[in-house]
C-alpha atoms as a PDB file:
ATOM      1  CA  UNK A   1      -1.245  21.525  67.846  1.00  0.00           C
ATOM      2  CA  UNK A   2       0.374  23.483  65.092  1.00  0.00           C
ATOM      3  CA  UNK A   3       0.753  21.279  61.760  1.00  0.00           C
ATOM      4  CA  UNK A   4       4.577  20.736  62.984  1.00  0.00           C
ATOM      5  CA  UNK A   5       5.168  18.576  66.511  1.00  0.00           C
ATOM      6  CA  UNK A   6       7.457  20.011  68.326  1.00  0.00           C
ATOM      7  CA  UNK A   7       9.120  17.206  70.479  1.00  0.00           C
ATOM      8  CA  UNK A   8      11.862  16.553  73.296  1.00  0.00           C
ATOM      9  CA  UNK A   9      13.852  13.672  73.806  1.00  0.00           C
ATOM     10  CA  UNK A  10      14.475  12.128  76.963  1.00  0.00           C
ATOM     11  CA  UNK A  11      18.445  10.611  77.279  1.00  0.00           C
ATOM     12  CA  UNK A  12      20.995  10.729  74.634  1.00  0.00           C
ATOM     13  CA  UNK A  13      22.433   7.432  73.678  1.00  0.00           C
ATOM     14  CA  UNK A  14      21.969   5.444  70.255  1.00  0.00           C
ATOM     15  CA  UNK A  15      18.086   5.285  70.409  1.00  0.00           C
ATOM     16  CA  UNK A  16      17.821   8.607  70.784  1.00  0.00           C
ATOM     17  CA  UNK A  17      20.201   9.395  68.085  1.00  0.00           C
ATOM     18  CA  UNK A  18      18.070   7.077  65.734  1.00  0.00           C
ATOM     19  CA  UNK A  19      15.026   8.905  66.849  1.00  0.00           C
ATOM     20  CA  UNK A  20      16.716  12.241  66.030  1.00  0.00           C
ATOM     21  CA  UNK A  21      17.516  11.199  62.363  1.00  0.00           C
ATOM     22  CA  UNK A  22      13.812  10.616  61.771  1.00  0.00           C
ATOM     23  CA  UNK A  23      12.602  13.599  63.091  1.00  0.00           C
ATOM     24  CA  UNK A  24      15.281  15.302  60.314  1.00  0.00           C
ATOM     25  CA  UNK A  25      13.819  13.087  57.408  1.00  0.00           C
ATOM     26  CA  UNK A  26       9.650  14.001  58.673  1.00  0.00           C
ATOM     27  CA  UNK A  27       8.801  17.469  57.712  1.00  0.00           C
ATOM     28  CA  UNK A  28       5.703  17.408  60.379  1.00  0.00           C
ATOM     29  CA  UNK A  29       7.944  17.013  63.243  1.00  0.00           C
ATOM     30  CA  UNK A  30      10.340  19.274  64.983  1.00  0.00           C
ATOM     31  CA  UNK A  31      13.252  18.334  67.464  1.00  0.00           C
ATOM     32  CA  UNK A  32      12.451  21.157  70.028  1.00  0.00           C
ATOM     33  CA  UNK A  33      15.033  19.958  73.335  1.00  0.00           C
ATOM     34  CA  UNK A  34      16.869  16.908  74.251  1.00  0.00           C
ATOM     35  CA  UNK A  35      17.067  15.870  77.528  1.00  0.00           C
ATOM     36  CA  UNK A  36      19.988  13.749  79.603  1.00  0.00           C
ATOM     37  CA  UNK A  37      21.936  14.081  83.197  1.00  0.00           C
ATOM     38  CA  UNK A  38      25.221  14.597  81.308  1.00  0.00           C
ATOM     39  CA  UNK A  39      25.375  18.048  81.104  1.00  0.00           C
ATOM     40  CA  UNK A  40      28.298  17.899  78.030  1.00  0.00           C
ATOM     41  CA  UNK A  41      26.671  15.232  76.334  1.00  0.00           C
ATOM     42  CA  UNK A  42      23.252  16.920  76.548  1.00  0.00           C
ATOM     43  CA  UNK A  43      24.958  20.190  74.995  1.00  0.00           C
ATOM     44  CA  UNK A  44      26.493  18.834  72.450  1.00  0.00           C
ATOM     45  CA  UNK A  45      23.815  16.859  71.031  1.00  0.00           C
ATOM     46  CA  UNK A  46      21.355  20.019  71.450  1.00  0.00           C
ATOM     47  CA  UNK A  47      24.274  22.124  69.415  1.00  0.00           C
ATOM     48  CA  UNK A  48      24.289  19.365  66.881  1.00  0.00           C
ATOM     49  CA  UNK A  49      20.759  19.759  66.590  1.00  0.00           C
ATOM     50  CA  UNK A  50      19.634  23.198  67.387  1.00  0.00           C
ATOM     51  CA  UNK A  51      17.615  21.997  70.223  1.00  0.00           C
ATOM     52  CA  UNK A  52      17.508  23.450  73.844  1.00  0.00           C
ATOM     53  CA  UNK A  53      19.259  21.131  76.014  1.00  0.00           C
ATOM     54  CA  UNK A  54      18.288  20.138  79.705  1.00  0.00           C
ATOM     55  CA  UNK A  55      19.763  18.092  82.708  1.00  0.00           C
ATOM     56  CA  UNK A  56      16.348  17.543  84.360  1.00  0.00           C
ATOM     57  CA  UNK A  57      12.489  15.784  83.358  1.00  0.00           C
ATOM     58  CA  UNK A  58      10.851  18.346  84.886  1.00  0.00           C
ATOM     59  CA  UNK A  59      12.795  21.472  83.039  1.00  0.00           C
ATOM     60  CA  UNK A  60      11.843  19.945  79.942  1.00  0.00           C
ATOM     61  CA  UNK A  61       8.581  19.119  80.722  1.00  0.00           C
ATOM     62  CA  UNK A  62       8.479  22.523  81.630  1.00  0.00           C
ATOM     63  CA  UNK A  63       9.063  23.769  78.376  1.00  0.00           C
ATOM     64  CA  UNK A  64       5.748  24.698  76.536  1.00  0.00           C
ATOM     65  CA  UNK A  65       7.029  24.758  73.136  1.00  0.00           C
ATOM     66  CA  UNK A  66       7.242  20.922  73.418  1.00  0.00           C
ATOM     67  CA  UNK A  67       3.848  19.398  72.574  1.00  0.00           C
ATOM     68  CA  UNK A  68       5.250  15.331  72.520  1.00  0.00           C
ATOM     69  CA  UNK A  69       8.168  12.935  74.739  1.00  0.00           C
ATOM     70  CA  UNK A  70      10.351  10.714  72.912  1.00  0.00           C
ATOM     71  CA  UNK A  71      11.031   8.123  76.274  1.00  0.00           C
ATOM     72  CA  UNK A  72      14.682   7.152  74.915  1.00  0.00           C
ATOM     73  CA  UNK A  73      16.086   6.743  78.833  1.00  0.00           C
ATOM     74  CA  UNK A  74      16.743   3.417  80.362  1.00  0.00           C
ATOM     75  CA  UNK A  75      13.719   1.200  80.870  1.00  0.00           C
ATOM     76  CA  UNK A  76      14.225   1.751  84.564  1.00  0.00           C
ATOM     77  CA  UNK A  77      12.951   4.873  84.042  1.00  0.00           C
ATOM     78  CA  UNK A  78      10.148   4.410  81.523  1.00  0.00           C
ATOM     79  CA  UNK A  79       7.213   4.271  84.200  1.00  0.00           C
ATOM     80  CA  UNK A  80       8.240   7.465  86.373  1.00  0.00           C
ATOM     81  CA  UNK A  81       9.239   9.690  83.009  1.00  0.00           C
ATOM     82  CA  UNK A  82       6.159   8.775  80.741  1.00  0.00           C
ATOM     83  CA  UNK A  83       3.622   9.356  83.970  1.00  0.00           C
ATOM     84  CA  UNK A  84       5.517  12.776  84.216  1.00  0.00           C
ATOM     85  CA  UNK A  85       5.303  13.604  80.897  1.00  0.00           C
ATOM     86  CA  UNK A  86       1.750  13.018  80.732  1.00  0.00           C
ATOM     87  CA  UNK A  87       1.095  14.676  83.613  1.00  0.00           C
ATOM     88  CA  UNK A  88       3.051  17.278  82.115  1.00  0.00           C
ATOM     89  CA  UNK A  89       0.005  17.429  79.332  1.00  0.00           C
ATOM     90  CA  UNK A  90       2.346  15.653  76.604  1.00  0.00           C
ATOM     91  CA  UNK A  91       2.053  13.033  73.913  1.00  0.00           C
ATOM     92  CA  UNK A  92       4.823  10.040  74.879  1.00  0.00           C
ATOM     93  CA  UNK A  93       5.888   7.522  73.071  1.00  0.00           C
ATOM     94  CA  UNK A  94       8.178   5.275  74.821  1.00  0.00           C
ATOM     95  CA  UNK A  95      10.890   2.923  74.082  1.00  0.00           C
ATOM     96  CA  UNK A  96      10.664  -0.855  74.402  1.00  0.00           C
ATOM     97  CA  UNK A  97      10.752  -2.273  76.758  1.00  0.00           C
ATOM     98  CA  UNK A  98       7.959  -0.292  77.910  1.00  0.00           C
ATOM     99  CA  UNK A  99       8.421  -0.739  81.663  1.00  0.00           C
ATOM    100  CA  UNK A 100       9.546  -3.134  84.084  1.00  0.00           C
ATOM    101  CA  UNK A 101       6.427  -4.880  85.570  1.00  0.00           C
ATOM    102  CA  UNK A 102       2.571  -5.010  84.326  1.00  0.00           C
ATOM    103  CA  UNK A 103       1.709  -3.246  87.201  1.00  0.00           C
ATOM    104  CA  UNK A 104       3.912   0.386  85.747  1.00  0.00           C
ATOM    105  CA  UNK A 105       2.661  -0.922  82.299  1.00  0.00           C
ATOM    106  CA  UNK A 106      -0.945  -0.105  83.279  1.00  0.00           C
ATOM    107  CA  UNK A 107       0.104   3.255  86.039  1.00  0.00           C
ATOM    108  CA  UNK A 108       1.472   4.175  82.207  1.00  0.00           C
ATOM    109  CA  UNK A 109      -1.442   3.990  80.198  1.00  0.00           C
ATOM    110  CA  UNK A 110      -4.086   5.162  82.826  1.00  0.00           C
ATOM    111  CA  UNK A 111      -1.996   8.477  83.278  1.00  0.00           C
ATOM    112  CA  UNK A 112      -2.107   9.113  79.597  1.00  0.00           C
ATOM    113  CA  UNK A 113      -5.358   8.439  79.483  1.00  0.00           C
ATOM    114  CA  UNK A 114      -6.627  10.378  82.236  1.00  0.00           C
ATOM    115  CA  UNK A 115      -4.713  13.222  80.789  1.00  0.00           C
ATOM    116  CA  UNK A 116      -6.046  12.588  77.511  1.00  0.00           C
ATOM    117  CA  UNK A 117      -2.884  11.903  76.151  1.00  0.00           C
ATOM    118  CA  UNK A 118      -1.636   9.858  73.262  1.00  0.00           C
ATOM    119  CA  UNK A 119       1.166   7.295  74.402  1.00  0.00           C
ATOM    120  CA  UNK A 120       2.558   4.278  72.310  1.00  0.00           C
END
């Protein structure tokens, strides 16, 4: 890792949007991409932001410039997106609530740590 993370965001609603104004006050963090299925709301945020933009997980888990996941989706989605994202050899950290059942809770931790991933 270079001394800046270079992170993507995963959905685009007010969590996200908090998230993004922290990255812009820490100088050892980058926003690289943002990530949501609403293809307008996506681009515009990216614009806002000058961050790639993409309608799909695995595009932006695709993306080797980002080193870390910001999990900003709906909790539904926490357990398949982190997994995927460590998987995907990223650091996650995930929104609360973390998952749905104990049972994703631990899938979630065992896949970052099999990967050797940090996740919080």
């Amino acid at each position: 890792m270079s001394d800046v993370l270079s992170v993507g965001i995963i959905g685009s609603g007010g969590i996200a949007r908090a998230h993004i104004q922290a990255i812009k006050e820490n100088d050892n963090i980058r926003l690289a991409a943002v990530m949501d299925v609403d293809l307008s709301r996506v681009e515009s945020l990216a614009k806002e932001n000058n961050a790639r933009a993409y309608t799909s997980v695995d595009s932006l888990l695709d993306d080797p410039e980002v080193e870390a996941i910001l999990v900003c989706s709906p909790h539904i989605f926490h357990g398949d997106q982190v997994v995927a994202s460590a998987k995907a050899g990223k650091h996650v950290l995930v929104e609360k609530p973390m998952a749905l059942t104990l049972k994703e809770c631990d899938d979630m931790i065992q896949a970052c740590e099999a990967e050797g991933r940090l996740g919080n």
